[in-house]
Protein backbone atom coordinates (compact mmCIF):
# COMPACT_ATOMS: atom_id res chain seq x y z
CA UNK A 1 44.37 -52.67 43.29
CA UNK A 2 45.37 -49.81 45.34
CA UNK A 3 44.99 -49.60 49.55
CA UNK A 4 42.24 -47.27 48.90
CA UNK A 5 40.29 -49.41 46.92
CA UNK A 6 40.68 -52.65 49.20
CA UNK A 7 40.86 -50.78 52.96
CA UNK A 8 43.16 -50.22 55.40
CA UNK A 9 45.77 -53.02 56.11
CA UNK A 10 45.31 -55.83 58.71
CA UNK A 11 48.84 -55.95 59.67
CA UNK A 12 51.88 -53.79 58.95
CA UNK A 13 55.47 -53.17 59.26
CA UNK A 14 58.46 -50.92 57.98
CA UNK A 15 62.24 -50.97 58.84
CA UNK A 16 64.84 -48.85 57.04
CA UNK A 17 67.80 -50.68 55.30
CA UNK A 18 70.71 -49.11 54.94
CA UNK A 19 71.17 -51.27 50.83
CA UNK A 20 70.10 -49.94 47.33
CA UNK A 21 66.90 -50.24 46.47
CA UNK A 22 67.28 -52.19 43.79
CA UNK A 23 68.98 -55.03 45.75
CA UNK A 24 66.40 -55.15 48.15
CA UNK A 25 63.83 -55.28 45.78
CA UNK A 26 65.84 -58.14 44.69
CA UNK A 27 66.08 -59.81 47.60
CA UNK A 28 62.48 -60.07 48.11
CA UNK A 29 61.15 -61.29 44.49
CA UNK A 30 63.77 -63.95 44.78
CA UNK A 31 61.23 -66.54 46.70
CA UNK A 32 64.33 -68.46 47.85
CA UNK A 33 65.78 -65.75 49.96
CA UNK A 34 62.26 -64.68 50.52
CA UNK A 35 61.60 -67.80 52.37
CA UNK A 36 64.57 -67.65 54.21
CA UNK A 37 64.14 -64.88 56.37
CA UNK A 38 60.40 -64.90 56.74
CA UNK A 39 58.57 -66.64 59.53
CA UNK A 40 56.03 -68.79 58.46
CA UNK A 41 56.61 -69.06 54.59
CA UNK A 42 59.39 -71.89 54.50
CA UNK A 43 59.66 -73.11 50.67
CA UNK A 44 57.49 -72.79 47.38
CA UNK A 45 57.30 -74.28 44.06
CA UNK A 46 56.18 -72.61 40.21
CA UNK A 47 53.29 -73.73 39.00
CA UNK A 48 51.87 -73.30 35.24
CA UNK A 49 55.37 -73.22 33.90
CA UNK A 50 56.35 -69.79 35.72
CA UNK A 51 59.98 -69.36 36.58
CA UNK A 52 60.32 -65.78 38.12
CA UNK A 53 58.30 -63.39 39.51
CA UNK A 54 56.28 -61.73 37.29
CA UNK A 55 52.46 -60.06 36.66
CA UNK A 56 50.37 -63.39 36.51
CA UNK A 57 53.28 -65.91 37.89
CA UNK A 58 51.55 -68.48 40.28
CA UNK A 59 53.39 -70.51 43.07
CA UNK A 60 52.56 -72.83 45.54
CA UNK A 61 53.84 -72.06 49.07
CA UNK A 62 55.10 -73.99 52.02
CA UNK A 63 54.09 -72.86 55.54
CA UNK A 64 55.01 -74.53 58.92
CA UNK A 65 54.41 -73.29 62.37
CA UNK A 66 55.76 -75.28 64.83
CA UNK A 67 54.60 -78.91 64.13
CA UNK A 68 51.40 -77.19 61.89
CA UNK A 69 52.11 -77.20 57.67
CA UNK A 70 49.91 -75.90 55.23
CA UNK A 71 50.36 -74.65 51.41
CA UNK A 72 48.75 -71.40 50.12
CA UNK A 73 48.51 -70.78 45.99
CA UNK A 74 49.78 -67.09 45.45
CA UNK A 75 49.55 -65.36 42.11
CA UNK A 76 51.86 -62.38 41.43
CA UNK A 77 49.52 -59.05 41.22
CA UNK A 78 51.44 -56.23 40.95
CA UNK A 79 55.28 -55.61 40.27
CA UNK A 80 57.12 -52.16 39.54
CA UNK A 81 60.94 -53.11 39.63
CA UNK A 82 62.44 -51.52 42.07
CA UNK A 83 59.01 -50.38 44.23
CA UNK A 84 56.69 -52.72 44.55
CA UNK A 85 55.70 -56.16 45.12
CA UNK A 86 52.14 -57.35 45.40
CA UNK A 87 50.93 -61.09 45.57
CA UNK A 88 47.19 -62.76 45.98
CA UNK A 89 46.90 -65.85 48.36
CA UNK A 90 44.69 -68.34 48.01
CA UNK A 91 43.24 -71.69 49.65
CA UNK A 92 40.99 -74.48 49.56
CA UNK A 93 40.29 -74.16 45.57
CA UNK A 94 40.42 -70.46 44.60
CA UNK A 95 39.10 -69.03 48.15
CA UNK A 96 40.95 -65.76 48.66
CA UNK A 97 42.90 -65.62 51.62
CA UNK A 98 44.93 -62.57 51.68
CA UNK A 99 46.52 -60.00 49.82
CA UNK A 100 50.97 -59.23 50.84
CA UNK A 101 52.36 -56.09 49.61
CA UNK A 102 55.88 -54.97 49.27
CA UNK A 103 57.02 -51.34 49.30
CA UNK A 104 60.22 -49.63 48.52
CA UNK A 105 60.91 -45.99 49.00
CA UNK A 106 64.43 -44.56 48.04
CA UNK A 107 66.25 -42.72 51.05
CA UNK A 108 69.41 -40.91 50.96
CA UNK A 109 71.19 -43.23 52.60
CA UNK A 110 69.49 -47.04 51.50
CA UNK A 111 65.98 -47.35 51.36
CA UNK A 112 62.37 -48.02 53.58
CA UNK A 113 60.89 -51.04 53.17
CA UNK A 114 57.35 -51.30 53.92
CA UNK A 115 55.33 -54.88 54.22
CA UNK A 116 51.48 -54.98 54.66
CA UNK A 117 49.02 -57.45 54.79
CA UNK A 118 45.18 -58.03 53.99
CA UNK A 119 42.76 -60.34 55.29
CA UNK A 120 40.88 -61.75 52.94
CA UNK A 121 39.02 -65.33 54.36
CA UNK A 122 35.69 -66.17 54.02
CA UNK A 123 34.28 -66.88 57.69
CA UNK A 124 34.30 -70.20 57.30
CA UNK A 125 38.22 -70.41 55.71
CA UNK A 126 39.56 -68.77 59.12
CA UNK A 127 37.66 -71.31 61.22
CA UNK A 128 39.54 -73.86 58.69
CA UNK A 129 42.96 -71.38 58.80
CA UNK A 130 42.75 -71.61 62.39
CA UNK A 131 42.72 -75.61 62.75
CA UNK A 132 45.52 -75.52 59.84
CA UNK A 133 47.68 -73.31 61.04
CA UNK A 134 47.16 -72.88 64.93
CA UNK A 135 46.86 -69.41 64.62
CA UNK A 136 43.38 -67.48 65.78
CA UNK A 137 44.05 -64.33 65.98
CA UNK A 138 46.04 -64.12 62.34
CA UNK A 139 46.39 -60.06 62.44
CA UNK A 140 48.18 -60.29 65.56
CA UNK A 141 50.52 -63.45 64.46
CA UNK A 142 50.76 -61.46 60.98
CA UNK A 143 52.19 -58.35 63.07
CA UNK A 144 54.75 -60.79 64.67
CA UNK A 145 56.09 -62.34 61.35
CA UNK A 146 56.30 -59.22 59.74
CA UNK A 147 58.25 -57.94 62.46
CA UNK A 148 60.48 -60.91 61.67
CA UNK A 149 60.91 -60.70 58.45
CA UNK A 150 61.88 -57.22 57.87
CA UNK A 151 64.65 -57.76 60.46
CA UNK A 152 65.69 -60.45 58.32
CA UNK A 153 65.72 -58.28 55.34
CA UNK A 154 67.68 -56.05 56.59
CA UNK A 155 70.43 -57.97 58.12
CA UNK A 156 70.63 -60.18 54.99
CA UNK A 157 70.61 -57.09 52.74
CA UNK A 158 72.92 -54.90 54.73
CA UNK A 159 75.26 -58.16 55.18
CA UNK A 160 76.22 -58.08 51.55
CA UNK A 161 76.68 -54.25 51.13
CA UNK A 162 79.12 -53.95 54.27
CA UNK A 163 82.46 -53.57 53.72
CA UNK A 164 83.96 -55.43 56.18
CA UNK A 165 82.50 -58.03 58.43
CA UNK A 166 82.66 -60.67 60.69
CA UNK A 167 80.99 -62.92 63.39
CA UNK A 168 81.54 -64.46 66.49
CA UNK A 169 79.46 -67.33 68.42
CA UNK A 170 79.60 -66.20 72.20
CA UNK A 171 79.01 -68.14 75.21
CA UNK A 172 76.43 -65.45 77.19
CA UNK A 173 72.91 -63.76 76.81
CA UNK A 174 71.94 -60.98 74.43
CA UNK A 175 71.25 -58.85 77.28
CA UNK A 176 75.10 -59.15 78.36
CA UNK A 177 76.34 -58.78 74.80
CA UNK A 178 74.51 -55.64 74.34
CA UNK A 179 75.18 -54.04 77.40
CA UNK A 180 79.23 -55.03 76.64
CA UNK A 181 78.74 -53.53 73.52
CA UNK A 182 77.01 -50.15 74.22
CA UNK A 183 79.26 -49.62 77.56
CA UNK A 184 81.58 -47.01 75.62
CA UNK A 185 84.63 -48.31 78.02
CA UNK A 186 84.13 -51.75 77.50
CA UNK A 187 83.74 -51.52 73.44
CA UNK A 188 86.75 -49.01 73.46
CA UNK A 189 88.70 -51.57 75.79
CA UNK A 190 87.82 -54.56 72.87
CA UNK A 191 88.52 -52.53 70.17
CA UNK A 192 91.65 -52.11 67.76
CA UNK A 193 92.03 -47.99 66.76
CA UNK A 194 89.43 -47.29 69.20
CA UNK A 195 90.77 -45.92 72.17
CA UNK A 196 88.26 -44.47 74.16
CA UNK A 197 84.76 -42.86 74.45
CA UNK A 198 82.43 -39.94 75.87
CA UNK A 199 78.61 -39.38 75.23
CA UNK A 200 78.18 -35.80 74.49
CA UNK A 201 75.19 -33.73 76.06
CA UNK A 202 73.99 -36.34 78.03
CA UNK A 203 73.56 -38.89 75.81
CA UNK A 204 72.97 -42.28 75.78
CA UNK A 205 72.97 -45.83 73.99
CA UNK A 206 69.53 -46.67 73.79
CA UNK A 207 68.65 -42.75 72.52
CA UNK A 208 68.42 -42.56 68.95
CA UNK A 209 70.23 -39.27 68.10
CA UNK A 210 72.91 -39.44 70.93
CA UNK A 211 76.35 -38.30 70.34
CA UNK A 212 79.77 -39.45 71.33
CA UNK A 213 82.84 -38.55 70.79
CA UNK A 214 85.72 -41.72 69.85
CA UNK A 215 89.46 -40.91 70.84
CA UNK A 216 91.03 -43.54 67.90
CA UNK A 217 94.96 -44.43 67.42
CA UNK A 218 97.14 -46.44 64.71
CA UNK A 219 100.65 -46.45 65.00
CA UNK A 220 102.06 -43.10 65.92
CA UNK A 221 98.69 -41.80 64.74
CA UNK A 222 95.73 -40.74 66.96
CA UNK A 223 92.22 -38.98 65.76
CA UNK A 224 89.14 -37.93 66.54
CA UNK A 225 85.55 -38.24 65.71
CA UNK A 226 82.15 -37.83 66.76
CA UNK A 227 79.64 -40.20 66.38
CA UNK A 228 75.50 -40.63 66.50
CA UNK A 229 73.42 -43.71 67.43
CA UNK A 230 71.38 -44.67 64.67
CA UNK A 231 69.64 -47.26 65.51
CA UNK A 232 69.29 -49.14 69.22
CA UNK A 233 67.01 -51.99 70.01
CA UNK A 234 68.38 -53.61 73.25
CA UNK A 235 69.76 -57.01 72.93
CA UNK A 236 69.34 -56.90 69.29
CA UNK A 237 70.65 -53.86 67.58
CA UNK A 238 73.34 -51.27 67.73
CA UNK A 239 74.19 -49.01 65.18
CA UNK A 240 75.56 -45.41 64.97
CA UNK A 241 77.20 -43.68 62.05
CA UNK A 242 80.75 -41.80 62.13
CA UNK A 243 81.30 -37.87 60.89
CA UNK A 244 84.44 -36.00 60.97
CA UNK A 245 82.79 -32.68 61.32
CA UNK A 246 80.18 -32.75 58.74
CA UNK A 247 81.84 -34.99 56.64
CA UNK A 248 80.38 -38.86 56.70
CA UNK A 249 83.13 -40.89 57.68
CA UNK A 250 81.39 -44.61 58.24
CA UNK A 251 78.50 -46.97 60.19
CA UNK A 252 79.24 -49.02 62.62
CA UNK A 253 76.68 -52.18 63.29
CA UNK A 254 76.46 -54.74 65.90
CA UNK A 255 73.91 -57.38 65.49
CA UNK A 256 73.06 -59.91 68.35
CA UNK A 257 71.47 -63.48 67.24
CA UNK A 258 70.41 -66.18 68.97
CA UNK A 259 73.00 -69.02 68.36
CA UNK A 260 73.66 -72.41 69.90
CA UNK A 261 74.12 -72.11 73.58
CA UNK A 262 74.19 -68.40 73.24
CA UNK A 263 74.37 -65.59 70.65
CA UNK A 264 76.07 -64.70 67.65
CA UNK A 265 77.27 -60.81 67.49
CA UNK A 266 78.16 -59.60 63.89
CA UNK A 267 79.88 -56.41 63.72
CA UNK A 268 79.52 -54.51 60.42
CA UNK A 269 81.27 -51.21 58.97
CA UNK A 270 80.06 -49.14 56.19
CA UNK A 271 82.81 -46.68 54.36
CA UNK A 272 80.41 -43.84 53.54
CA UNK A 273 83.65 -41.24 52.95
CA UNK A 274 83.27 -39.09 50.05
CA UNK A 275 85.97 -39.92 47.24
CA UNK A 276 87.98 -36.43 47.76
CA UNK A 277 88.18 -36.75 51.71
CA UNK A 278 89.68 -40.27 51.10
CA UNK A 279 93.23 -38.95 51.01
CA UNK A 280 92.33 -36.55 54.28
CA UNK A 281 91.26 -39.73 55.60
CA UNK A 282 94.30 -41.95 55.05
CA UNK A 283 97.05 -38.84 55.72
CA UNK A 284 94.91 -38.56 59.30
CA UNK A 285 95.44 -42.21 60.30
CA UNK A 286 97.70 -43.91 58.22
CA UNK A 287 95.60 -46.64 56.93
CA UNK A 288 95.53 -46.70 53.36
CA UNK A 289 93.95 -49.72 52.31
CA UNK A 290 90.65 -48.96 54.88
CA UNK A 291 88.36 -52.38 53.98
CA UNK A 292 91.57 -54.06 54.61
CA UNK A 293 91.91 -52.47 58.01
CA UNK A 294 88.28 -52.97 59.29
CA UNK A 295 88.03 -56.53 58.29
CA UNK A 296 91.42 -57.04 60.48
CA UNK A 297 90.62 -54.90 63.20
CA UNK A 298 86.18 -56.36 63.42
CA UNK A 299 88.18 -59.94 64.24
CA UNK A 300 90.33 -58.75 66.60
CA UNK A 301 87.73 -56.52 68.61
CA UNK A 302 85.27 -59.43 68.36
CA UNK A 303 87.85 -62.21 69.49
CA UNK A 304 88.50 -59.70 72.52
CA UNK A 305 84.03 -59.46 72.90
CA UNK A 306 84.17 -63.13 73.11
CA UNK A 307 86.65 -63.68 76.26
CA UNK A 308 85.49 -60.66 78.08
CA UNK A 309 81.70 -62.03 78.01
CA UNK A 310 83.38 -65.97 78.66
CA UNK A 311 85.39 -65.23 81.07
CA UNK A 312 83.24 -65.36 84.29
């Protein structure tokens, strides 16, 4: 049934993910990792005998908010590999209660995932939703978990795809870890190759688009390179991707969780360098075996992160 046919969407969200399409798409018909990094939807089970996620497949789903648990039936309604992902929920019997959607478009770099959501209850089945779940105003809370999940998506998607990665558990607030992280000195001063750094044309961190340029060293080696932010969402998010003139070099991701007593910051690098500028590449700085490099360098950098946020 197609948006046109069953109105506009009660809730809605979309997030770019810098992963194939086809792993996404993946990721979010495997139920299992689906319930992971939603919100509300915690666990399922098949019903009739189904064991994947196909037209007609019917499961029964596991919801908790807070101290509240309910269970939905859903019954797969749409699925194009790769594109789309539709399922019907339902309640109390057969009552319809709403209608999820999946959507993947293919970008250059990754893809856009879009998730949308239709309200579907009977009058009576949202006074009954409401006591069940705790939740009145469902488009709103909808807007919220959607929000959530997507930035789950992505970090679990993009998590598997990076080429070197690591984590730290820090001792301090997001707020501090994301300022350390965007302050080019500071970064620069934690960093391995990195050297040093200057926004261009009055830039800045939290401007998508912003330029800087990176003074970067190895041995006897130094380089330089000019970078854009990509994506910035303060005390959350920090992302900007590498070029050595117009030639795509790398991304660079920090990610800020909370964690414990204070936040986990993953830091993520992408090698997006075209196979015949490899060997400009590893003439330039030296490095030949790059993954190698990056997954040395991301430890060091975030050991040094750690004690300069601890150490007041």
């Amino acid at each position: 049934m197609s948006e046109a046919r069953i109105g506009k969407p009660d809730a809605e969200g979309r997030i770019e993910v810098y992963a194939p399409p086809e792993r996404v798409f993946a990721l979010i018909t495997d139920l299992d990792v689906l319930a992971e990094v939603s919100k509300d939807f915690t666990g399922f089970r098949w019903l009739d005998g189904a064991t994947a996620v196909e037209p007609g497949a019917r499961f029964r789903g596991r919801n908790q908010r807070g101290v509240r648990t309910w269970n939905t039936t859903s019954t797969v309604a749409e699925l194009v590999p790769g594109q789309r992902f539709v399922f019907d929920v339902t309640a109390v019997g057969s009552t319809p209660v709403a209608r999820w959607e999946y959507v993947l478009e293919p970008l250059p770099e990754g893809c856009r995932v879009t998730e949308r959501t239709w309200e579907r209850r009977p009058g009576w089945l949202r006074f009954v939703g409401g006591l069940a779940s705790g939740v009145w105003h469902r488009a709103a809370a909808n807007e919220l978990c959607i929000a959530v999940t997507l930035r789950n998506l992505k970090a679990r998607a993009e998590a598997e795809t990076a080429a070197a990665s690591a984590s730290v558990e820090v001792d301090a607030t997001a707020d501090a870890a994301f300022a350390l992280i965007t302050d080019l000195d500071r970064i620069s001063a934690c960093a391995e190759e990195w050297q040093s750094g200057a926004w261009l044309d009055g830039g800045s961190a939290t401007v998508l688009g912003s330029r800087f340029r990176g003074r970067n060293a190895s041995r006897e080696l130094s380089w330089e390179t000019v970078s854009t932010v990509r994506e910035s969402v303060p005390g959350t998010l920090f992302t900007f991707d590498v070029h050595d003139g117009d030639i795509p070099v790398s991304r660079w991701n920090y990610r800020i969780e909370p964690s414990g007593r204070g936040v986990r910051v993953t830091e993520s690098v992408w090698d997006r360098r075209p196979e015949e500028y490899k060997p400009v590449s590893t003439k330039t700085t030296g490095v030949v075996d790059r993954a190698g490099a990056n997954q040395r360098n991301i430890k060091a950098t975030l050991r040094r992160v750690k004690a300069e946020l601890e150490k007041a």
